[in-house]
N, C-alpha and C. Protein backbone atom coordinates (compact mmCIF):
# COMPACT_ATOMS: atom_id res chain seq x y z
N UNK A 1 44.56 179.32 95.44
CA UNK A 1 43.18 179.76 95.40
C UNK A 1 42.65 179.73 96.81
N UNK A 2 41.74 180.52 97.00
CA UNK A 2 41.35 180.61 98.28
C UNK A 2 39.87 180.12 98.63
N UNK A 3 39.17 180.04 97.24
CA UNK A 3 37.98 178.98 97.50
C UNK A 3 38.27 178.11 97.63
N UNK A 4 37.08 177.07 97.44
CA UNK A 4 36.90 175.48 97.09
C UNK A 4 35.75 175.66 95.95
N UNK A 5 36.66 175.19 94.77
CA UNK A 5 35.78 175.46 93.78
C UNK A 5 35.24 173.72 93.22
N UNK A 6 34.02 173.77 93.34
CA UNK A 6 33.29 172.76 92.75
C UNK A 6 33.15 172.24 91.14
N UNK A 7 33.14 171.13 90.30
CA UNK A 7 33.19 171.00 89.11
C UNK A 7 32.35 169.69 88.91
N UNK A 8 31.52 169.60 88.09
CA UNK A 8 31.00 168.16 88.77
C UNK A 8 31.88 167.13 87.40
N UNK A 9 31.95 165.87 87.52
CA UNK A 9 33.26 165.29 87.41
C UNK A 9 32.50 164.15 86.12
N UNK A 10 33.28 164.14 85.06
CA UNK A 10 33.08 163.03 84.01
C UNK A 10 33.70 161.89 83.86
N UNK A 11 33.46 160.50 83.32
CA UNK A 11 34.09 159.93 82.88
C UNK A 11 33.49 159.49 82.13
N UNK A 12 34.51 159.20 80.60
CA UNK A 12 34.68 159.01 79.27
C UNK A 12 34.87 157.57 79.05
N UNK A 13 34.17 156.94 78.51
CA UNK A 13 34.48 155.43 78.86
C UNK A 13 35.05 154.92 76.93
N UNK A 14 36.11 154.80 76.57
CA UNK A 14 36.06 154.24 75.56
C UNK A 14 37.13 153.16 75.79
N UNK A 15 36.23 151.97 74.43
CA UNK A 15 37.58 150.66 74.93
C UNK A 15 37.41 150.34 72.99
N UNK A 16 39.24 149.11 72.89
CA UNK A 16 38.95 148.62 72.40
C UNK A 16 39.99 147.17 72.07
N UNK A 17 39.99 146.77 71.22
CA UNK A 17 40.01 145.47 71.22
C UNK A 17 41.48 145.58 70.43
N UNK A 18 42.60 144.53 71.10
CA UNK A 18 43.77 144.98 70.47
C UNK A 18 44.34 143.68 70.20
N UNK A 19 44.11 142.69 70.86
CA UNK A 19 44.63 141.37 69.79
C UNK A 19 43.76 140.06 70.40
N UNK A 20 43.69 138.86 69.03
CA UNK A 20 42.88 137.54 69.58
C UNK A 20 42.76 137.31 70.73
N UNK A 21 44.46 137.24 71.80
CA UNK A 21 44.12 136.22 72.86
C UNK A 21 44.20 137.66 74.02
N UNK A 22 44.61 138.47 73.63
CA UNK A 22 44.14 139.64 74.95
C UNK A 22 43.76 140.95 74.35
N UNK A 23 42.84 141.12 75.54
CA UNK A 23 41.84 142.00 75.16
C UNK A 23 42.60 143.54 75.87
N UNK A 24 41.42 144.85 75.73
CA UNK A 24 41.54 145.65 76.60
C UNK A 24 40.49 146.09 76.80
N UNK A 25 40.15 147.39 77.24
CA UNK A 25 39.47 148.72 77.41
C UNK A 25 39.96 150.00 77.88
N UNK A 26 39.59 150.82 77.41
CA UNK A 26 40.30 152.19 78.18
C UNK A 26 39.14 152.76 78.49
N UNK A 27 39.44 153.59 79.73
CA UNK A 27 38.62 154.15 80.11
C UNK A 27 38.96 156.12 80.60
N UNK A 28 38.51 157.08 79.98
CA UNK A 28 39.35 158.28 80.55
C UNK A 28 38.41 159.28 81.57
N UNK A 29 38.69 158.88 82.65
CA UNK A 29 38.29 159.64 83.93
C UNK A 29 38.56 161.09 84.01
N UNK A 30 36.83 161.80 84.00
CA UNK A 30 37.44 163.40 83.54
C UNK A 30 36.38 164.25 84.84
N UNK A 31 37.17 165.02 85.49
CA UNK A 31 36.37 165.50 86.26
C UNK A 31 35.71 167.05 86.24
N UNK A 32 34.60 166.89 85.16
CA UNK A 32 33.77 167.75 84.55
C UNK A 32 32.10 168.17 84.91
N UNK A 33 31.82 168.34 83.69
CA UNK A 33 30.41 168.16 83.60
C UNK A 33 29.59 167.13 83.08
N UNK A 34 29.73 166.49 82.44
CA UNK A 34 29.06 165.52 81.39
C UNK A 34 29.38 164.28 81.48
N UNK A 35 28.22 163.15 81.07
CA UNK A 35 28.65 162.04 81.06
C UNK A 35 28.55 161.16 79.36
N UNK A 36 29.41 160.46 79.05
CA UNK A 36 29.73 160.36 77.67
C UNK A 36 29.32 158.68 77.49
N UNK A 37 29.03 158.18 76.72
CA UNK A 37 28.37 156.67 76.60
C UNK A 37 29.75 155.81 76.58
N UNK A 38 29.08 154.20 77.12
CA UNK A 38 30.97 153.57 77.66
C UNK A 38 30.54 152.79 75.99
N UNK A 39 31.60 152.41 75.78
CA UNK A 39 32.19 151.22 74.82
C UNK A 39 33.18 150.58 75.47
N UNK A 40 32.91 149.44 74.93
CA UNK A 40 33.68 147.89 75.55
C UNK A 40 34.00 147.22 74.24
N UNK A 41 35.13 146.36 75.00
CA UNK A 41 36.23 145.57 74.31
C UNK A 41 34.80 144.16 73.66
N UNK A 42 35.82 143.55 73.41
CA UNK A 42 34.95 142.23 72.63
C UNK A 42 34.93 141.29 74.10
N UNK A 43 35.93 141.32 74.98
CA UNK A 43 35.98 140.64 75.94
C UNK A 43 36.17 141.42 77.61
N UNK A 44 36.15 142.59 77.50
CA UNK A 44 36.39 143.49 78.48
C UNK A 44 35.89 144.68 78.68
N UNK A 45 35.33 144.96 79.97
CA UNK A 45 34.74 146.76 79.76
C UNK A 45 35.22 146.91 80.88
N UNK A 46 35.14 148.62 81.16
CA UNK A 46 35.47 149.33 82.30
C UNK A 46 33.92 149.50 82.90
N UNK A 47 33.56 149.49 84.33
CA UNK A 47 32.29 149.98 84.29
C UNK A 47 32.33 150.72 85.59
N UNK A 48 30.97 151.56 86.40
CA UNK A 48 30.93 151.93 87.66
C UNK A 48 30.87 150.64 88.69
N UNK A 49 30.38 151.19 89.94
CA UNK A 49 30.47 150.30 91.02
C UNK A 49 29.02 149.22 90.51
N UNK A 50 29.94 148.14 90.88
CA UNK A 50 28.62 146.60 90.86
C UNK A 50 28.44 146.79 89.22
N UNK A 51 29.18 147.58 88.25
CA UNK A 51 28.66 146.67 86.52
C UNK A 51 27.72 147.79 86.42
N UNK A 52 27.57 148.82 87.05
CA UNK A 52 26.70 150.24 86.78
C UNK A 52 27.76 151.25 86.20
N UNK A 53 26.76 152.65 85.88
CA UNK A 53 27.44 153.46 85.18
C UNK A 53 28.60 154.06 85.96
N UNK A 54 29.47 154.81 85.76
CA UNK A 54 30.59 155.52 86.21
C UNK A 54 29.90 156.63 86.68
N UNK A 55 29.86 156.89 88.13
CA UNK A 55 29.60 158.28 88.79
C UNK A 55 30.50 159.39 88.63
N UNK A 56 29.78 160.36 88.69
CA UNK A 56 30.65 161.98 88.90
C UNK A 56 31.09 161.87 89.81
N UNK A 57 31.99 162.90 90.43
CA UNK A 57 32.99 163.29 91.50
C UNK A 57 32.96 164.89 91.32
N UNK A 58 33.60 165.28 92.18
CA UNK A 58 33.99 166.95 92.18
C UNK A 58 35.48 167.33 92.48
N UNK A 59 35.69 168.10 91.51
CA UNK A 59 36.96 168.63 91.29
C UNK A 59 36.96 169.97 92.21
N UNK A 60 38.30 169.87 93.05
CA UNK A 60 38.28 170.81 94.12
C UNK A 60 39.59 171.44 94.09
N UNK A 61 39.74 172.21 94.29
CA UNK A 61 40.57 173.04 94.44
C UNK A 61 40.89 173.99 95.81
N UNK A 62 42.18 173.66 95.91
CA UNK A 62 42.58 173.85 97.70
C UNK A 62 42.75 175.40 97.94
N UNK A 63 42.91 176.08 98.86
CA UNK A 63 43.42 177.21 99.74
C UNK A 63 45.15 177.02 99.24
N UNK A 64 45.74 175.92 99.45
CA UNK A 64 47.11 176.45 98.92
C UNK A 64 47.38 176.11 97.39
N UNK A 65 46.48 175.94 96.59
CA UNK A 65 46.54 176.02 95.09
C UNK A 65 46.84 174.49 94.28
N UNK A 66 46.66 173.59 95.32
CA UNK A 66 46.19 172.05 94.62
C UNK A 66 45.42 172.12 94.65
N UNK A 67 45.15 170.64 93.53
CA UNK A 67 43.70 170.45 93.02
C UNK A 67 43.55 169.71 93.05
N UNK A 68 42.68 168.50 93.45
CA UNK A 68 42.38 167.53 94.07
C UNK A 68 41.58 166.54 93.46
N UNK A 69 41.03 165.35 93.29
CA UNK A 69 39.85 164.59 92.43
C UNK A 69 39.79 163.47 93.05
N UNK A 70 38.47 163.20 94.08
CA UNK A 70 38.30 162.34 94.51
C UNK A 70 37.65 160.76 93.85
N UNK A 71 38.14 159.88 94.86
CA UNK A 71 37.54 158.58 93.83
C UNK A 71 36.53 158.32 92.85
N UNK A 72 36.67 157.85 91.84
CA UNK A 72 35.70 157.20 90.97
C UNK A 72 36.11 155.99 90.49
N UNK A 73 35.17 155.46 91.18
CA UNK A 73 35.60 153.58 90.79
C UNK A 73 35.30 152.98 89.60
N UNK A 74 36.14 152.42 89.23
CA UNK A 74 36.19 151.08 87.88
C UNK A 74 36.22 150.32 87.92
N UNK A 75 35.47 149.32 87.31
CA UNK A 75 35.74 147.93 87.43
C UNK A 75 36.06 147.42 86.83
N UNK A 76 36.58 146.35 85.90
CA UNK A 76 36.90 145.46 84.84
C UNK A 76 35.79 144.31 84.91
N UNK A 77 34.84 144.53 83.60
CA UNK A 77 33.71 143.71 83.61
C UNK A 77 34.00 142.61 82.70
N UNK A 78 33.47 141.54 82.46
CA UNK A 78 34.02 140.28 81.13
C UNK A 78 32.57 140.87 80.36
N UNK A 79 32.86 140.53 79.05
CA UNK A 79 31.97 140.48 78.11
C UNK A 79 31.72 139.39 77.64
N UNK A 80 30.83 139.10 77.59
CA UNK A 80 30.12 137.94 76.90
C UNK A 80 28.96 137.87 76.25
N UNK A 81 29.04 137.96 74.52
CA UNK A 81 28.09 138.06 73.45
C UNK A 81 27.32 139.35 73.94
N UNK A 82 28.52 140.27 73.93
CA UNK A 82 28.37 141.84 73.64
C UNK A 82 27.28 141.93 74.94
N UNK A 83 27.42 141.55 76.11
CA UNK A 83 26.64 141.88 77.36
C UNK A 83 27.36 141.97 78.56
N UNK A 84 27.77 142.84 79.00
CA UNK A 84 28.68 143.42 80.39
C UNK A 84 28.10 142.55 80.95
N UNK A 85 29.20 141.80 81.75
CA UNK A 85 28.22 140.56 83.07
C UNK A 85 29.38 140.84 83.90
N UNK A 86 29.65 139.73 84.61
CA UNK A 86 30.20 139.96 86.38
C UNK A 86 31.63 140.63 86.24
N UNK A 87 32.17 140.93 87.22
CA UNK A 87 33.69 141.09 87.28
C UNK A 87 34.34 140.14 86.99
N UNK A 88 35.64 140.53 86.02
CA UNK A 88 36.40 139.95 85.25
C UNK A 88 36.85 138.70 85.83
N UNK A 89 37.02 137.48 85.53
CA UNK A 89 37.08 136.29 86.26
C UNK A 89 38.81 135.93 86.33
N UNK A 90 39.50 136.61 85.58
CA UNK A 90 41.11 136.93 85.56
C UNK A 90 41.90 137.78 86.07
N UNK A 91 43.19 137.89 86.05
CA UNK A 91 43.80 138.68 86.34
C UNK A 91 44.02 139.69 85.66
N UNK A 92 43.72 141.14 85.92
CA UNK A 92 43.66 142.31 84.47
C UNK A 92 44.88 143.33 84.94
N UNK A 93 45.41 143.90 84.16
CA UNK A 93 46.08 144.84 84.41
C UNK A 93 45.52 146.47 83.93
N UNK A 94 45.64 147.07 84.89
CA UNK A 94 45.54 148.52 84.66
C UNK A 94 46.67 149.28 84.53
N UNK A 95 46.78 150.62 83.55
CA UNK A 95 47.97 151.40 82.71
C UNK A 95 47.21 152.55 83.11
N UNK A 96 47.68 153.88 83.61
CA UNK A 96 47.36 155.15 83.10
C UNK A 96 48.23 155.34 82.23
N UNK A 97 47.27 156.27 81.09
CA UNK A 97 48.02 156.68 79.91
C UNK A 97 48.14 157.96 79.15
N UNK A 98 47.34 158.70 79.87
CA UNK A 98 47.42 160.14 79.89
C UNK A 98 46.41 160.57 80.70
N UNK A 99 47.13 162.11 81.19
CA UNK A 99 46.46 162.99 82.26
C UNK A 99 46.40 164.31 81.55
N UNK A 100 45.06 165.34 81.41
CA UNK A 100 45.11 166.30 81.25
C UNK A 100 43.91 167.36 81.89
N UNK A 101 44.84 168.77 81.85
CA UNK A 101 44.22 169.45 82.91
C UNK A 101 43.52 170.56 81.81
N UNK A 102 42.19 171.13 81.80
CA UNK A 102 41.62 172.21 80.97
C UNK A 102 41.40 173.32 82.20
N UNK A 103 41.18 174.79 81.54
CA UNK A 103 40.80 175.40 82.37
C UNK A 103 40.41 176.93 81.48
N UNK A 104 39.37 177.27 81.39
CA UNK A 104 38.60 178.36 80.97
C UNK A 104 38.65 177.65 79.43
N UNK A 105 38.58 176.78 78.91
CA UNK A 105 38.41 176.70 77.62
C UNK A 105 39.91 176.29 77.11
N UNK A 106 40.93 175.96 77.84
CA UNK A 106 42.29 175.65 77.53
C UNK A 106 42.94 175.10 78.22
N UNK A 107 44.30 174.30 77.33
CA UNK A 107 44.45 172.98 77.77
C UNK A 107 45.79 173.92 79.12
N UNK A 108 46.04 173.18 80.66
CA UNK A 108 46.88 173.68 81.23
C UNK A 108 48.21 173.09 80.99
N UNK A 109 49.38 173.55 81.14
CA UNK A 109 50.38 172.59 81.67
C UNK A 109 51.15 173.44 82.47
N UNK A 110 52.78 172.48 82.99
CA UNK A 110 53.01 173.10 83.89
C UNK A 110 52.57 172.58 85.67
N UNK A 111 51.64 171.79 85.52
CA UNK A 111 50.99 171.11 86.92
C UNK A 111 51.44 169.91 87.01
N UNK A 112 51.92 169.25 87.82
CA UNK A 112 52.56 167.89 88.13
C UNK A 112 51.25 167.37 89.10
N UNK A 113 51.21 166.16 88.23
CA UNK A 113 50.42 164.98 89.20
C UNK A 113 50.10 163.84 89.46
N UNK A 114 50.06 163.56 90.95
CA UNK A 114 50.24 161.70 91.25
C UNK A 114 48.54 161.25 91.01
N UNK A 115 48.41 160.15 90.59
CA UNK A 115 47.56 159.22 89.97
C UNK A 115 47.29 158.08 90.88
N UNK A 116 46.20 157.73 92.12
CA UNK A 116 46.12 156.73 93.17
C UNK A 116 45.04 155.98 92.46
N UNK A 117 45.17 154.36 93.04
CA UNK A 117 44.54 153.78 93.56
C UNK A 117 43.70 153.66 94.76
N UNK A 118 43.17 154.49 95.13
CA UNK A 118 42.84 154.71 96.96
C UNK A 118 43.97 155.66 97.27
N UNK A 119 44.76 154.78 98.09
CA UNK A 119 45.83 155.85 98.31
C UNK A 119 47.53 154.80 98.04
N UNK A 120 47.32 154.27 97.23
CA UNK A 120 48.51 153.51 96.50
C UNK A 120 48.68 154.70 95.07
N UNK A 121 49.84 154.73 95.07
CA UNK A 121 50.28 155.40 94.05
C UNK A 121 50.12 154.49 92.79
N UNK A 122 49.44 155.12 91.92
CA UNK A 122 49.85 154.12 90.14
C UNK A 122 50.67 154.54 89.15
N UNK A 123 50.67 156.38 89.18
CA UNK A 123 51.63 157.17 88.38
C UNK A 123 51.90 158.22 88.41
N UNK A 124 52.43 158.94 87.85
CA UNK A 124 52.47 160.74 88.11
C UNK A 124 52.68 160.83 87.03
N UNK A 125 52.39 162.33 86.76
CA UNK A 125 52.39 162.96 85.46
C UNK A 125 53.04 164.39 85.98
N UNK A 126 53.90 164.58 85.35
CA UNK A 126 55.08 166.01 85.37
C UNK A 126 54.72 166.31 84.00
N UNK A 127 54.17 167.85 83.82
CA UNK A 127 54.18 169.03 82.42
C UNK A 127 53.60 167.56 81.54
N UNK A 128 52.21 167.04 82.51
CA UNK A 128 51.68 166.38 80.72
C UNK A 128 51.93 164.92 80.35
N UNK A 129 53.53 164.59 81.04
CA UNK A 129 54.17 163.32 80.31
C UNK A 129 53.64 162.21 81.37
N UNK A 130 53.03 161.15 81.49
CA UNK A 130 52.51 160.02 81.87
C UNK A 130 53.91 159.13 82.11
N UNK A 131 54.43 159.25 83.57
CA UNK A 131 55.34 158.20 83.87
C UNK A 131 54.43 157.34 84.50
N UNK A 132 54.52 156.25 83.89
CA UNK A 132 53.58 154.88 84.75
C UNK A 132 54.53 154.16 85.51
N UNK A 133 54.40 154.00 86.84
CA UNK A 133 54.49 152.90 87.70
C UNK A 133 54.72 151.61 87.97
N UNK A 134 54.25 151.16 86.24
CA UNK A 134 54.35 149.48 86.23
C UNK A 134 53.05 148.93 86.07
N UNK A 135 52.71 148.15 85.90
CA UNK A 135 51.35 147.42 86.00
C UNK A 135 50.32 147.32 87.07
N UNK A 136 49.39 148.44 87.23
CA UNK A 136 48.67 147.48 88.33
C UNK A 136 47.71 146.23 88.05
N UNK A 137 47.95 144.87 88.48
CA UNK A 137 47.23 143.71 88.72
C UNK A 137 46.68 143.66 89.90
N UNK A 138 45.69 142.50 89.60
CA UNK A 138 45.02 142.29 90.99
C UNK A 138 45.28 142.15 92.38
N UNK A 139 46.80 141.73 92.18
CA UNK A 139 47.13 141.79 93.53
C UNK A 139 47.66 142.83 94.14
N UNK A 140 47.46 144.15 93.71
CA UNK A 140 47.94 145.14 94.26
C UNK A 140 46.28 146.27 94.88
N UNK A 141 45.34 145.34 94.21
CA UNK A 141 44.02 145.94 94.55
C UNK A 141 43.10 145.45 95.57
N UNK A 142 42.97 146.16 96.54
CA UNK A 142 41.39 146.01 97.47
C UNK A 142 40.53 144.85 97.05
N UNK A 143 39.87 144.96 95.96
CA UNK A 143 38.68 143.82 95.55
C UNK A 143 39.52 143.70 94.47
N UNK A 144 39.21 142.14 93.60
CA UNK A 144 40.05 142.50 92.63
C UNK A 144 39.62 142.71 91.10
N UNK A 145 39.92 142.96 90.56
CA UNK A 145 39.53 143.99 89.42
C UNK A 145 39.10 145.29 89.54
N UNK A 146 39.21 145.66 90.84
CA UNK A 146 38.20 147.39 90.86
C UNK A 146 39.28 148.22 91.36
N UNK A 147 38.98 149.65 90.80
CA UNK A 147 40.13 150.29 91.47
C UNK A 147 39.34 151.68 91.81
N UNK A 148 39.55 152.33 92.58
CA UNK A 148 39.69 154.02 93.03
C UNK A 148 39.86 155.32 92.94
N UNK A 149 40.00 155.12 91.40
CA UNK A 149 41.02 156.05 90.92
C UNK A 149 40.76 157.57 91.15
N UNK A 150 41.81 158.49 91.97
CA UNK A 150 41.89 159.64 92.31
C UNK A 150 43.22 160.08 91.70
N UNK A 151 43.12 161.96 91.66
CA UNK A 151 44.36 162.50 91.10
C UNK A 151 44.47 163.09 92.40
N UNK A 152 46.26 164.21 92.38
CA UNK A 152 46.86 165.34 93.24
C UNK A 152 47.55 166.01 92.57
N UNK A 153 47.32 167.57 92.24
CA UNK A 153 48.71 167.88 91.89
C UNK A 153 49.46 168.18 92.73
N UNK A 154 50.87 168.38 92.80
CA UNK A 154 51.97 167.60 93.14
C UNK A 154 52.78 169.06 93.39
N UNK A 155 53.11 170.05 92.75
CA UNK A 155 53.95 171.26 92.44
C UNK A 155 53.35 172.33 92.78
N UNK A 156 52.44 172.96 93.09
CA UNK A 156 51.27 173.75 93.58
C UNK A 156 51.85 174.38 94.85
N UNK A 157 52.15 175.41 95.24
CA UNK A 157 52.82 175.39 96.47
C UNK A 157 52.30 177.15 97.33
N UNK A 158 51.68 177.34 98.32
CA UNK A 158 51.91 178.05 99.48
C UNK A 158 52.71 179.11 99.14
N UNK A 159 54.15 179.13 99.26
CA UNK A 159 54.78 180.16 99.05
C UNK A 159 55.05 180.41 97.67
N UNK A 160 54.28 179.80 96.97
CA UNK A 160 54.69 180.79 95.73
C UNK A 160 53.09 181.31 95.56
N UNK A 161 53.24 182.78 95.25
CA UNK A 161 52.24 182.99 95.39
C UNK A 161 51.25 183.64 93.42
N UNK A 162 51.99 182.48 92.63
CA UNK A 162 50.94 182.81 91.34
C UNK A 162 50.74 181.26 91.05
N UNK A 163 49.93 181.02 91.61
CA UNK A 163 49.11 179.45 91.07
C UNK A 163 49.12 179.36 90.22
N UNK A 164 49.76 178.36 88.85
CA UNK A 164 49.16 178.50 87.31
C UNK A 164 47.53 178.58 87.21
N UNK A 165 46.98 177.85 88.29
CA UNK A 165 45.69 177.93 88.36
C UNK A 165 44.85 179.23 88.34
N UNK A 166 45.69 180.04 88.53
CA UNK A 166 44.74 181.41 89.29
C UNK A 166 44.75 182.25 87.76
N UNK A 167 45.67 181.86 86.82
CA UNK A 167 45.75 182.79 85.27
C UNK A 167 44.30 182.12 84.84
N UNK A 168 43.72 181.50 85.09
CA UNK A 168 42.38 180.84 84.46
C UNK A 168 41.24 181.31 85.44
N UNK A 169 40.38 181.16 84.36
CA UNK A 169 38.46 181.65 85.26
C UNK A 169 37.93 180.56 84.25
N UNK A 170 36.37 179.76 84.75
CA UNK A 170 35.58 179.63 83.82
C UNK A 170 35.73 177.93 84.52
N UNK A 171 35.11 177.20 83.25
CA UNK A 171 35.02 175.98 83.86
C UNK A 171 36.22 174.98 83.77
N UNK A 172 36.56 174.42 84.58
CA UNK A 172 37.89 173.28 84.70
C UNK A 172 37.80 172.18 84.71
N UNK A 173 38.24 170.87 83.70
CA UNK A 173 38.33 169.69 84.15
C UNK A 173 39.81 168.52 84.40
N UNK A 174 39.61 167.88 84.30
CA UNK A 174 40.69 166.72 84.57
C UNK A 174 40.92 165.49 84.55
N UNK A 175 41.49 164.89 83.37
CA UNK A 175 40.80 163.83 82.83
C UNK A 175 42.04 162.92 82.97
N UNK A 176 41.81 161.82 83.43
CA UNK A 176 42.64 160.50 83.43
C UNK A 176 43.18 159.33 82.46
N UNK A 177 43.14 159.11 81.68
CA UNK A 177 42.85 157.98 80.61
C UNK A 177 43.44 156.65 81.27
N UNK A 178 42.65 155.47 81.67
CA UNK A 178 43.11 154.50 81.90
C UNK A 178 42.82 152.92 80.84
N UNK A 179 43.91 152.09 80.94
CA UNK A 179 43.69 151.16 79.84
C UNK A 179 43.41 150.05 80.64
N UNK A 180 42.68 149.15 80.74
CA UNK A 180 42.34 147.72 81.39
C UNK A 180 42.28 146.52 80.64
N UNK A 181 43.69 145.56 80.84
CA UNK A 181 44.15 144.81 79.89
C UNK A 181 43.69 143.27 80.68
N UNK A 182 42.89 142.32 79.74
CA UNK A 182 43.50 140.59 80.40
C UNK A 182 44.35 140.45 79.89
N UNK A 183 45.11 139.47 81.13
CA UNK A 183 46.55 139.52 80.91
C UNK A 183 46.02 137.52 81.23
């Protein structure tokens, strides 16, 4: 593509609760239009920067036919008697667990893409399938419990000159799904 096409960027906040002594939340980072209400675990939420809402981002799209999604931060909040309070006082692990790309009203595939922390790799996704990386824990993060999370696709290339991207018009998003476990 030869613009830079703008999209303004969503995230989907849903969590939930998967056994007595550990908790989760998921959270699915979509870089759209809209913003969707969070739900939290019994003991865990995903939230924006400082325990606020999750900001938009803009989905961009390059001159040589990647597509790009800059940071939107998460945090891992503790719950206590159903009230989001400080950052998680443990060690949590983060999972991506699916990546998907829309475009004019339909789902894409065919686009390969890496999944950062800042600029630490967490996963890639080839045609759709979510290879994860391993666990990220706190000690692989900046502050701990918060993370960065940006996409790239990966296969997009210069000399070839039919972008899967370019068979589509209309609006595009790109959505992340991440899970945030105490461990």
């Amino acid at each position: 593509m030869k613009n830079l096409l703008k999209v303004s960027a969503l995230v989907s906040l849903a969590a939930f609760s998967t056994a007595c002594f550990a908790d989760s939340s998921t959270a699915t980072a979509a870089w759209q239009g809209q913003l969707v209400s969070v739900v939290v675990g019994d003991t865990i939420a995903i939230t924006g920067t400082a325990g606020g809402p999750v900001l938009t981002e803009t989905l961009l799209f390059a001159a040589d036919g990647n597509i790009s999604a800059p940071d939107i931060v998460l945090e891992a909040h503790a719950v206590v008697a159903e009230v989001v309070g400080e950052l998680h006082p443990s060690v949590v692990s983060w999972t991506v667990t699916d990546v998907n790309f829309f475009a004019g009203g339909q789902q894409v595939t065919g686009i390969s893409f890496d999944i950062f922390n800042g600029m630490t790799k967490i996963a890639e996704s080839a045609a759709g399938v979510v290879t994860d990386l391993g666990q990220l824990t706190s000690g692989l993060v900046t502050v701990p419990n918060v993370i960065a999370l940006n996409i790239k696709s990966t296969n997009q290339s210069v000399t070839d000159p039919t972008y899967i991207i370019d068979q589509y018009t209309g609006t595009a998003s790109l959505t992340v799904t991440v899970v945030v476990s105490d461990v």
